[in-house]
C-alpha atoms as a PDB file:
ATOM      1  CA  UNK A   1       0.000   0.000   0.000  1.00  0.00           C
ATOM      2  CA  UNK A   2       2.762   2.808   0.800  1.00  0.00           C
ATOM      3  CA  UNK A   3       4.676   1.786  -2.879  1.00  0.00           C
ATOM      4  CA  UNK A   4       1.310   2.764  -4.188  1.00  0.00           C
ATOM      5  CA  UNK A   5       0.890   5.843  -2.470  1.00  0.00           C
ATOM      6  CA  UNK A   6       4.238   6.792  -3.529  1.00  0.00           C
ATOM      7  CA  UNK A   7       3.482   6.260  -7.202  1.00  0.00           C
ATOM      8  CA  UNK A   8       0.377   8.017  -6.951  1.00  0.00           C
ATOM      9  CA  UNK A   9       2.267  11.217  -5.478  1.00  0.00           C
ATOM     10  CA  UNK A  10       5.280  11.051  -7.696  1.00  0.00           C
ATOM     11  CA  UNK A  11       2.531  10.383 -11.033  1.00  0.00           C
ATOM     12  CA  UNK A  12       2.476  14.518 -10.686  1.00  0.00           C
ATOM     13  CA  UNK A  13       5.574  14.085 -12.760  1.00  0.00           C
ATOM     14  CA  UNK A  14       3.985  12.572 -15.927  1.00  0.00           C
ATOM     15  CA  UNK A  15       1.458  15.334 -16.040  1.00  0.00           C
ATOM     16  CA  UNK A  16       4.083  17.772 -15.416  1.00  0.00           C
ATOM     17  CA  UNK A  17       6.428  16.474 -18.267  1.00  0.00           C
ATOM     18  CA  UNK A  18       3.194  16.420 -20.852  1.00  0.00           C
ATOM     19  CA  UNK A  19       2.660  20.136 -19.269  1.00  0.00           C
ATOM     20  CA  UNK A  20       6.044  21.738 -19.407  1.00  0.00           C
ATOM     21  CA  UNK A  21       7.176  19.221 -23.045  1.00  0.00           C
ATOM     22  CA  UNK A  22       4.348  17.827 -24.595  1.00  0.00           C
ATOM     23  CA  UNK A  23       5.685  15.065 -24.098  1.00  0.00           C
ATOM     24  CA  UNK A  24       7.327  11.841 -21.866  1.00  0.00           C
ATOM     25  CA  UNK A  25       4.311  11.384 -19.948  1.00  0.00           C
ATOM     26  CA  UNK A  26       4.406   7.322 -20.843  1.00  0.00           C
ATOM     27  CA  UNK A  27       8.527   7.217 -20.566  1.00  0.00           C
ATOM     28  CA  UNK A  28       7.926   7.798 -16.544  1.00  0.00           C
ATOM     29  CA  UNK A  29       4.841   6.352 -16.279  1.00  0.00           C
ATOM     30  CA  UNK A  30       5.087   3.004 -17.424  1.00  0.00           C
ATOM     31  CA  UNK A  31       8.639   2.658 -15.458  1.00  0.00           C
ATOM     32  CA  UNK A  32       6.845   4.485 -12.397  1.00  0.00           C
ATOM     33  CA  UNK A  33       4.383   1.693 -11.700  1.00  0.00           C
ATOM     34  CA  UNK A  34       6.513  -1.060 -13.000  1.00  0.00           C
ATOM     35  CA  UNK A  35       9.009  -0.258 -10.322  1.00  0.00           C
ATOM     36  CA  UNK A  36       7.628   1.789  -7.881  1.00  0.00           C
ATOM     37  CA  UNK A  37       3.614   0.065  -7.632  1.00  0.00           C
ATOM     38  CA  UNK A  38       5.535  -3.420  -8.331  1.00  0.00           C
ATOM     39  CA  UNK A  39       2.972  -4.066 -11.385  1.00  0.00           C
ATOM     40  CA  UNK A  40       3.861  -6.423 -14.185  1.00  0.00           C
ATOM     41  CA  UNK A  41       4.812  -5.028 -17.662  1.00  0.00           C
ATOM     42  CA  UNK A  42       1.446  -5.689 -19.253  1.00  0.00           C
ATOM     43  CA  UNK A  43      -0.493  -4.345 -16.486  1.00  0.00           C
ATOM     44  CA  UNK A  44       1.632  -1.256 -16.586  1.00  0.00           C
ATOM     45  CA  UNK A  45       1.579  -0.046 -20.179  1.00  0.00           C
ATOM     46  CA  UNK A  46      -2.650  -0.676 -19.752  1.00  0.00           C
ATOM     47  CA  UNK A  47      -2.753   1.761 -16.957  1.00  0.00           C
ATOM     48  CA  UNK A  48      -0.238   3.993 -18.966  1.00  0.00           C
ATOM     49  CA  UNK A  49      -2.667   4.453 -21.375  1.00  0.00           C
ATOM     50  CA  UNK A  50      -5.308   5.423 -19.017  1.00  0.00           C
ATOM     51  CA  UNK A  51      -2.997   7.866 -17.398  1.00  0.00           C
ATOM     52  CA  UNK A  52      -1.328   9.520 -20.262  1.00  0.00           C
ATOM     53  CA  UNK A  53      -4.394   9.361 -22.827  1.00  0.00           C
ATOM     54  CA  UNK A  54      -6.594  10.868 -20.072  1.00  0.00           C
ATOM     55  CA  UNK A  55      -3.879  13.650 -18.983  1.00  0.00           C
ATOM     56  CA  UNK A  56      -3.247  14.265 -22.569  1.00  0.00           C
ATOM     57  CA  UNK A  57      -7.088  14.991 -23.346  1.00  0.00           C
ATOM     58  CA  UNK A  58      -7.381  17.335 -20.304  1.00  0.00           C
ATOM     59  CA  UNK A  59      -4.360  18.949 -21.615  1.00  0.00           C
ATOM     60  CA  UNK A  60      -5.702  19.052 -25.281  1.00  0.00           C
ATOM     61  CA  UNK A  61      -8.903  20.967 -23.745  1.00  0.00           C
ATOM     62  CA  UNK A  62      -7.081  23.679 -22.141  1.00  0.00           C
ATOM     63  CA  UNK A  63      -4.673  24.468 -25.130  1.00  0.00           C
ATOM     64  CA  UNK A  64      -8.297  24.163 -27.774  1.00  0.00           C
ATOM     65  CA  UNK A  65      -9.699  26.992 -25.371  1.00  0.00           C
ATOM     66  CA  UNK A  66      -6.578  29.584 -26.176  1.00  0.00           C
ATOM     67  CA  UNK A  67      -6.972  28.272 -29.876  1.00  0.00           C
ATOM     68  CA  UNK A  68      -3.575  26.407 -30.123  1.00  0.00           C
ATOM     69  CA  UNK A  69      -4.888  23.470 -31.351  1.00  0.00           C
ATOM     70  CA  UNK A  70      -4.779  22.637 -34.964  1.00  0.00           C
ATOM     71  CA  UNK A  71      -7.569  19.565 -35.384  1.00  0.00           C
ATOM     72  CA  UNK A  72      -7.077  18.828 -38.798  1.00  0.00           C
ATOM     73  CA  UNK A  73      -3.306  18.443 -38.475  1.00  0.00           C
ATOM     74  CA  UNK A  74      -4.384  16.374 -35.473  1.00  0.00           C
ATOM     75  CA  UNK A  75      -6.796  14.027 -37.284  1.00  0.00           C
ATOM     76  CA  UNK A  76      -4.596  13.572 -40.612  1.00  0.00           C
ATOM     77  CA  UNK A  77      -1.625  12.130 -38.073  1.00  0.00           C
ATOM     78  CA  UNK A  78      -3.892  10.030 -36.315  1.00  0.00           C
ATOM     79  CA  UNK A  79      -5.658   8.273 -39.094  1.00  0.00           C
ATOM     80  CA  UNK A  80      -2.558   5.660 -39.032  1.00  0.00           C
ATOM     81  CA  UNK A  81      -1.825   6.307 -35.538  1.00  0.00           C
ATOM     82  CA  UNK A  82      -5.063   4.493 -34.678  1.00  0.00           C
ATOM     83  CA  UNK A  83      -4.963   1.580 -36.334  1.00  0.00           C
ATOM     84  CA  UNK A  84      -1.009   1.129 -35.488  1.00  0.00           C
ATOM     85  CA  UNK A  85      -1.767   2.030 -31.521  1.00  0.00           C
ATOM     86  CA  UNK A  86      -4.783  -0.830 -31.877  1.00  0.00           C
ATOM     87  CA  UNK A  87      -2.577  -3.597 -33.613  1.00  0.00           C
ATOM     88  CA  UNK A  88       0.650  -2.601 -31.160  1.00  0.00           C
ATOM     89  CA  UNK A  89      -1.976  -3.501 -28.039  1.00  0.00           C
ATOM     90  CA  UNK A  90      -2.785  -6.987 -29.367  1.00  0.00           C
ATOM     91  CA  UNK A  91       0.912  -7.764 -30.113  1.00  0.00           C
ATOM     92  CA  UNK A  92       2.405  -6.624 -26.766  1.00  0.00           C
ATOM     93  CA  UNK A  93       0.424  -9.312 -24.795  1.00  0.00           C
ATOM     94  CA  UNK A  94       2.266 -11.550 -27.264  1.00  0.00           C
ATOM     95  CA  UNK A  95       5.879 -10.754 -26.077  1.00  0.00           C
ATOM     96  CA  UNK A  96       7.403 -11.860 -22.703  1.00  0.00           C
ATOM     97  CA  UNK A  97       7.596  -8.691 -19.758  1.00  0.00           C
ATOM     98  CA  UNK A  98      11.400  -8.963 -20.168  1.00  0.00           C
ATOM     99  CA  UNK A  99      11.521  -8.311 -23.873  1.00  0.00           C
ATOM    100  CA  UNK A 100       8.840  -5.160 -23.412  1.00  0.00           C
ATOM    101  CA  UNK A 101      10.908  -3.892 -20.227  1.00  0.00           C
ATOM    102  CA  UNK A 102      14.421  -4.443 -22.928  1.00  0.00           C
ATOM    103  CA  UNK A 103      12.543  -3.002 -25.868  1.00  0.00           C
ATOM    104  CA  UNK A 104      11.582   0.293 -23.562  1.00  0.00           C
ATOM    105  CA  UNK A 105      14.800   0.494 -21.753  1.00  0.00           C
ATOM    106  CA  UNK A 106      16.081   1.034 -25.705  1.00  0.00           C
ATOM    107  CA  UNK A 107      13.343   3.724 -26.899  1.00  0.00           C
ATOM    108  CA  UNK A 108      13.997   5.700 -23.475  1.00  0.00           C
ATOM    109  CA  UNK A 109      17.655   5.953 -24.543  1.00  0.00           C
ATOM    110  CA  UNK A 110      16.576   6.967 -28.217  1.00  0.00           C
ATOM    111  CA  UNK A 111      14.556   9.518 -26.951  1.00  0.00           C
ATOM    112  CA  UNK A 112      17.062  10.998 -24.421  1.00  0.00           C
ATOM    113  CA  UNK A 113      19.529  11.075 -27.288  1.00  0.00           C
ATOM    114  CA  UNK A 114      17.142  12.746 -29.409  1.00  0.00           C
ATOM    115  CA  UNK A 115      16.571  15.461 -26.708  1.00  0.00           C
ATOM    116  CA  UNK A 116      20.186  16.565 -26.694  1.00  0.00           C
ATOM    117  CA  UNK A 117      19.428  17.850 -30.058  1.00  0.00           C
ATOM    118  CA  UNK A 118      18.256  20.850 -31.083  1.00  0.00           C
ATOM    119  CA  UNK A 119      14.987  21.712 -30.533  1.00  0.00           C
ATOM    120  CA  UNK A 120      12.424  21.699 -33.655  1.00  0.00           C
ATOM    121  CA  UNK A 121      12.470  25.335 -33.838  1.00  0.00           C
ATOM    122  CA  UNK A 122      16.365  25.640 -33.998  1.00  0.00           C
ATOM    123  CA  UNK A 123      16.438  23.184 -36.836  1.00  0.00           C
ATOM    124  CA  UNK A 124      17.168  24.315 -40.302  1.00  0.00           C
ATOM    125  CA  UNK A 125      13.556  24.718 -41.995  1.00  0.00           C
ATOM    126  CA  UNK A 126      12.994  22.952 -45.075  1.00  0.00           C
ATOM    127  CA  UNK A 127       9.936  21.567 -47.520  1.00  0.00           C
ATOM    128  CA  UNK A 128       6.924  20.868 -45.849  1.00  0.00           C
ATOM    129  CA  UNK A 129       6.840  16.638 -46.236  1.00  0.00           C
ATOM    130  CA  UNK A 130       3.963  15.085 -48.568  1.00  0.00           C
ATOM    131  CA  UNK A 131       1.010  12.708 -46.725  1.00  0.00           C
ATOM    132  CA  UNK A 132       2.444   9.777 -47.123  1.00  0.00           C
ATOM    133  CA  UNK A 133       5.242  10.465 -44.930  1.00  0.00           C
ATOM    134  CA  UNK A 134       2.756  12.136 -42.360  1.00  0.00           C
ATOM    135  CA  UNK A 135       0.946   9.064 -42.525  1.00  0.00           C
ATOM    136  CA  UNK A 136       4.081   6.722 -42.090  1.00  0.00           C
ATOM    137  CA  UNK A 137       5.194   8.633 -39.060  1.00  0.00           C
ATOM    138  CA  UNK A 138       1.055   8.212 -37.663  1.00  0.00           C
ATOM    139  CA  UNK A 139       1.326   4.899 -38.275  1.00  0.00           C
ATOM    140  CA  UNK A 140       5.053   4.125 -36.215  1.00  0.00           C
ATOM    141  CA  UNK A 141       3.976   6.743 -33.660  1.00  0.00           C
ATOM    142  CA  UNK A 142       0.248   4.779 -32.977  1.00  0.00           C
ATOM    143  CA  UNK A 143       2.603   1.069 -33.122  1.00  0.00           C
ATOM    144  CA  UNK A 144       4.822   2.203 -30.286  1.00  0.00           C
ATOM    145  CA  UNK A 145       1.640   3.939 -27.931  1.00  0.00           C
ATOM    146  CA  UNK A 146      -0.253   0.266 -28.091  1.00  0.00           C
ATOM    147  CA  UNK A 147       2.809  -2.087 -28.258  1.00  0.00           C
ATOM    148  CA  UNK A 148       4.974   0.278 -24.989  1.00  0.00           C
ATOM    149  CA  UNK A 149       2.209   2.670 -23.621  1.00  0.00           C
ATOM    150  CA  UNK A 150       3.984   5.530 -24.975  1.00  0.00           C
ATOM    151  CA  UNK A 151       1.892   8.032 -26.015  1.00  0.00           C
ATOM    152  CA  UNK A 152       4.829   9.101 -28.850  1.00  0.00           C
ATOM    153  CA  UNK A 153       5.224  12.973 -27.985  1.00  0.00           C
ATOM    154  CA  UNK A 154       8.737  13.373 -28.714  1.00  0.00           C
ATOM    155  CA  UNK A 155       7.846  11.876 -31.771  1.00  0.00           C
ATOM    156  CA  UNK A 156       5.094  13.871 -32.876  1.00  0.00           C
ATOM    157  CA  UNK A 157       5.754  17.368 -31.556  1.00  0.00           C
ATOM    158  CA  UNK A 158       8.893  17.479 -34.353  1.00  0.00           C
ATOM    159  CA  UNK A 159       6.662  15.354 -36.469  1.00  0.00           C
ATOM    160  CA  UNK A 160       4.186  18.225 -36.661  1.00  0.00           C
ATOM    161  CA  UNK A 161       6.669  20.942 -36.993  1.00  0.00           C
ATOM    162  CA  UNK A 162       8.762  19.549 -39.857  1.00  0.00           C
ATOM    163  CA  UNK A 163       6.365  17.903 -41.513  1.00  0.00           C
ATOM    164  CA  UNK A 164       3.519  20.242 -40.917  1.00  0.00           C
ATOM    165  CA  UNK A 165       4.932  23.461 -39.799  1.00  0.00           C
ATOM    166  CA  UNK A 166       3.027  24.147 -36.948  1.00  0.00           C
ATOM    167  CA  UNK A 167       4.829  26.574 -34.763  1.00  0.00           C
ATOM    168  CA  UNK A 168       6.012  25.546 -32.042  1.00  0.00           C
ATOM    169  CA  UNK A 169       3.577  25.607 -29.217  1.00  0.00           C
ATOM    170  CA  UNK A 170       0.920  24.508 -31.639  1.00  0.00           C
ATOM    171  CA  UNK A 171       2.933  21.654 -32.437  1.00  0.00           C
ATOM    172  CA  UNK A 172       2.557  20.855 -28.616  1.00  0.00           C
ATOM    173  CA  UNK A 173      -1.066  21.293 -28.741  1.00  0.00           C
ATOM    174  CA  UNK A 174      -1.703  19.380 -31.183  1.00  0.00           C
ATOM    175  CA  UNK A 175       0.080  16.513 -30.228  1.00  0.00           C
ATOM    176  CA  UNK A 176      -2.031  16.221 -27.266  1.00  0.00           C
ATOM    177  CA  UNK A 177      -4.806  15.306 -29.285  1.00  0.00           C
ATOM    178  CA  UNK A 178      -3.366  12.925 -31.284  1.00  0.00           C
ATOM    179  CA  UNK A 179      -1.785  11.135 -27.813  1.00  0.00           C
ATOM    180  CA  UNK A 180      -5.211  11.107 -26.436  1.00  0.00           C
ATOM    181  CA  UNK A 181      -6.615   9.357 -29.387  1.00  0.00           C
ATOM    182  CA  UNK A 182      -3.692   6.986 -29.639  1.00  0.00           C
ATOM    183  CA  UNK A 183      -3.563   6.165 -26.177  1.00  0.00           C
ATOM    184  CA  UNK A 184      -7.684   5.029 -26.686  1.00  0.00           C
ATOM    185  CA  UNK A 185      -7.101   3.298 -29.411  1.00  0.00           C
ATOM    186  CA  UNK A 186      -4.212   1.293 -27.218  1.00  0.00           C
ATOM    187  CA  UNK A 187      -6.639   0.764 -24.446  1.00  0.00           C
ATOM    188  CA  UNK A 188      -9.436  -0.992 -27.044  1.00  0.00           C
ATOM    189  CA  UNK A 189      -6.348  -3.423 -27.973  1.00  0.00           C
ATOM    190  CA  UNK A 190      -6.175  -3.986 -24.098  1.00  0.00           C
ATOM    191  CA  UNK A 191      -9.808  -4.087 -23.501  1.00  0.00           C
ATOM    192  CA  UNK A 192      -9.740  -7.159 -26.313  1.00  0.00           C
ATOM    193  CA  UNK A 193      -6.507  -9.242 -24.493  1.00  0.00           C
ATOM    194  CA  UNK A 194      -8.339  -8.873 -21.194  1.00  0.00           C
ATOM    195  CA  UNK A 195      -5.525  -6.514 -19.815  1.00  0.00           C
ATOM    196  CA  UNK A 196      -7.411  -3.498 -19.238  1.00  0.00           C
ATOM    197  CA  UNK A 197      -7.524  -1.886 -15.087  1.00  0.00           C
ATOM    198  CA  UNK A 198      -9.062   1.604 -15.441  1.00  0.00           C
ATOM    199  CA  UNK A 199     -10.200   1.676 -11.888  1.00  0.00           C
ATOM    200  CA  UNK A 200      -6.657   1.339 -10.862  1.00  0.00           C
ATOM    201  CA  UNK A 201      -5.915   4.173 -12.877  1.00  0.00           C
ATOM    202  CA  UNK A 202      -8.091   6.852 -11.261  1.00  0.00           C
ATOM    203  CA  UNK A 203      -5.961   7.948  -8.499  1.00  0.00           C
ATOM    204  CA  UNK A 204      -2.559   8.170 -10.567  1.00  0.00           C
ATOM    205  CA  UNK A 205      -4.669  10.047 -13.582  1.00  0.00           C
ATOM    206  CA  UNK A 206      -5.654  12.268 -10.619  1.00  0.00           C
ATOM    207  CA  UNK A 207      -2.213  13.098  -9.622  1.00  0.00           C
ATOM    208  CA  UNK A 208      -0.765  13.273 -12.981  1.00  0.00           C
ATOM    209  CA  UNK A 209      -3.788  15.943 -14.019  1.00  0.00           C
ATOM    210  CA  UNK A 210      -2.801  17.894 -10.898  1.00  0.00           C
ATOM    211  CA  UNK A 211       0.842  17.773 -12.105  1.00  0.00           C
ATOM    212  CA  UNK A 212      -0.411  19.121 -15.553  1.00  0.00           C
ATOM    213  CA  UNK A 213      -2.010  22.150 -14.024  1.00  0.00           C
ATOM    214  CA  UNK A 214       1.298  22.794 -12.254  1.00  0.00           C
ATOM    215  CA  UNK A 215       3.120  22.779 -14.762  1.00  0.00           C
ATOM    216  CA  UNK A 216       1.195  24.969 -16.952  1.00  0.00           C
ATOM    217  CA  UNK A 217       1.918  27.716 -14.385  1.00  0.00           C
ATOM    218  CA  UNK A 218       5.585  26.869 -14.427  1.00  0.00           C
ATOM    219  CA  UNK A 219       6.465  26.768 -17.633  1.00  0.00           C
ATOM    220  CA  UNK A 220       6.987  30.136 -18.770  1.00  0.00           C
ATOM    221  CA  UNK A 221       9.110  30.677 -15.526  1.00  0.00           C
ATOM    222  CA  UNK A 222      12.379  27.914 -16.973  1.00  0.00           C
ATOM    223  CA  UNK A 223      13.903  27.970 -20.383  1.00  0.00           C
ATOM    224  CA  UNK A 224      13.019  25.107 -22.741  1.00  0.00           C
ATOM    225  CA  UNK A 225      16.289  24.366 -23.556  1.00  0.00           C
ATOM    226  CA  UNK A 226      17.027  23.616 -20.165  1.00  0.00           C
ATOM    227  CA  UNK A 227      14.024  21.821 -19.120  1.00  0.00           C
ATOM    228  CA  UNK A 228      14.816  19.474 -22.104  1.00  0.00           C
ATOM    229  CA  UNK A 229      18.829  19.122 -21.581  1.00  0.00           C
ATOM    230  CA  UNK A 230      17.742  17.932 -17.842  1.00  0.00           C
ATOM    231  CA  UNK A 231      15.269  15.863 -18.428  1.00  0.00           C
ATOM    232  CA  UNK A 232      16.889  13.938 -21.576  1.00  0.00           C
ATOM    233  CA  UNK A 233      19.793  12.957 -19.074  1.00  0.00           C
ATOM    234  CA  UNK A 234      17.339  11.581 -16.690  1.00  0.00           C
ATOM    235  CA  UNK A 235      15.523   9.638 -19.338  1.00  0.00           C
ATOM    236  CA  UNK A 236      18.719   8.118 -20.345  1.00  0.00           C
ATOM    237  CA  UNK A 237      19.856   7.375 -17.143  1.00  0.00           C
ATOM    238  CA  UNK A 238      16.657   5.804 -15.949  1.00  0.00           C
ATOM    239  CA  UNK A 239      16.615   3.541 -19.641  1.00  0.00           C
ATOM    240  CA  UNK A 240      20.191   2.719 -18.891  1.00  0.00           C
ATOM    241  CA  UNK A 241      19.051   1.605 -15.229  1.00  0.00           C
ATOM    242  CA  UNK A 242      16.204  -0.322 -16.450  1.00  0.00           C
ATOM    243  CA  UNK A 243      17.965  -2.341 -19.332  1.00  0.00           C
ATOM    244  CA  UNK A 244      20.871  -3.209 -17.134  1.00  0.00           C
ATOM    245  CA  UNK A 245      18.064  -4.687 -13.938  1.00  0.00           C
ATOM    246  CA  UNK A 246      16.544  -6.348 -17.074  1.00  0.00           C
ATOM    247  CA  UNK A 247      19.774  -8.218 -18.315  1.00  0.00           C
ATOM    248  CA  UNK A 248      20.706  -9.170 -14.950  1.00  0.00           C
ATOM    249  CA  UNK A 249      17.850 -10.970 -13.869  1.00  0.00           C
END
């Protein structure tokens, strides 16, 4: 009972990364209650969903009310993203807990090394990209949120700003949306293998909305460079943590 209570306090931080990045809410989550609230892999990444999906859509809300959102961006990326998040589900209850735990151990050190970069706004700005290759990156984007419970932010915020050329903090917005659809689509692939806990999800979506209205306050007050830089390192250090527990035993 106290692990849980501890993950339910410290699931402020997923709604505080989706606040402050726009993404990571699934890269602490999933490790957060596999870890911390002792649940299997499977179980995790279902309650992931719940968590991120529902954070994301409260998120998505706020940012439609200042008129950051851009829908139609949003629905053209998640017409793959759906179908990719739903077929990801199904397969993930196919794959042993130490191959998942391996496989996300590997995409958190991808995405910490892909944080170090520049940010999307800093990048050289070329030719918008055609629909198939929006559609491509839907597709991969939806795979990973069913097969890992990661709702794909880091993914999709550059997605939509090189691809689409959504400024910046519409880029953020945006991807919201298309994490809250992706993460439902994951949870009807775990509603189907039998692996879905959304009452155990209530009080850590609680927390994690609480940390998203935090961080909206904060965010303006720390440079984005920074917040990145800082938590990329942590990301990597955590995935390099992780892998190593998992190819020990």
């Amino acid at each position: 009972m106290a692990l849980h209570l501890v993950a339910v306090v410290l699931a402020a931080g997923v709604g505080l990364s989706l606040a402050l990045l726009g993404a990571g809410g699934s890269i602490l989550a999933v490790p957060l209650l596999v870890y911390v609230a002792r649940m299997d892999a499977h179980r995790a990444i279902a309650i992931s969903l719940a968590i991120v999906g529902g954070t994301s859509a409260v998120g998505a809300f706020l940012h439609h009310r200042h008129g950051r959102v851009r829908l139609r961006a949003a629905l053209g990326f998640s017409l793959c993203g759906l179908a990719g998040a739903y077929g990801g589900a199904r397969l993930s209850h196919l794959v042993p807990e130490r191959i998942l735990l391996l496989a996300f151990a590997a995409l958190m050190l991808v995405v910490g090394a892909a944080m170090l970069r520049p940010a999307p706004e800093a990048l050289e700005p070329h030719a918008p990209a055609g629909l198939a290759a929006l559609l491509a990156a839907g597709l991969g984007v939806g795979f990973m949120t069913g097969f890992l419970g990661v709702g794909g932010g880091f993914l999709i915020v550059p997605a939509l700003t090189l691809l689409v050329r959504l400024p910046i903090h519409e880029a953020v917005a945006t991807s919201l949306v298309v994490i809250a659809a992706n993460c439902l689509a994951g949870l009807a692939g775990q509603w189907q293998q039998g692996g879905l806990h959304l009452l155990e999800a209530g009080p850590y979506l609680a927390a994690s909305a609480a940390g998203a209205a935090a961080g909206t306050r904060l965010a303006g007050r720390f440079a984005a460079a920074t917040i990145r830089r800082g938590f990329a390192l942590a990301v990597i250090v955590l995935g390099i943590a992780i892998g190593v527990s998992q190819i020990a035993g």
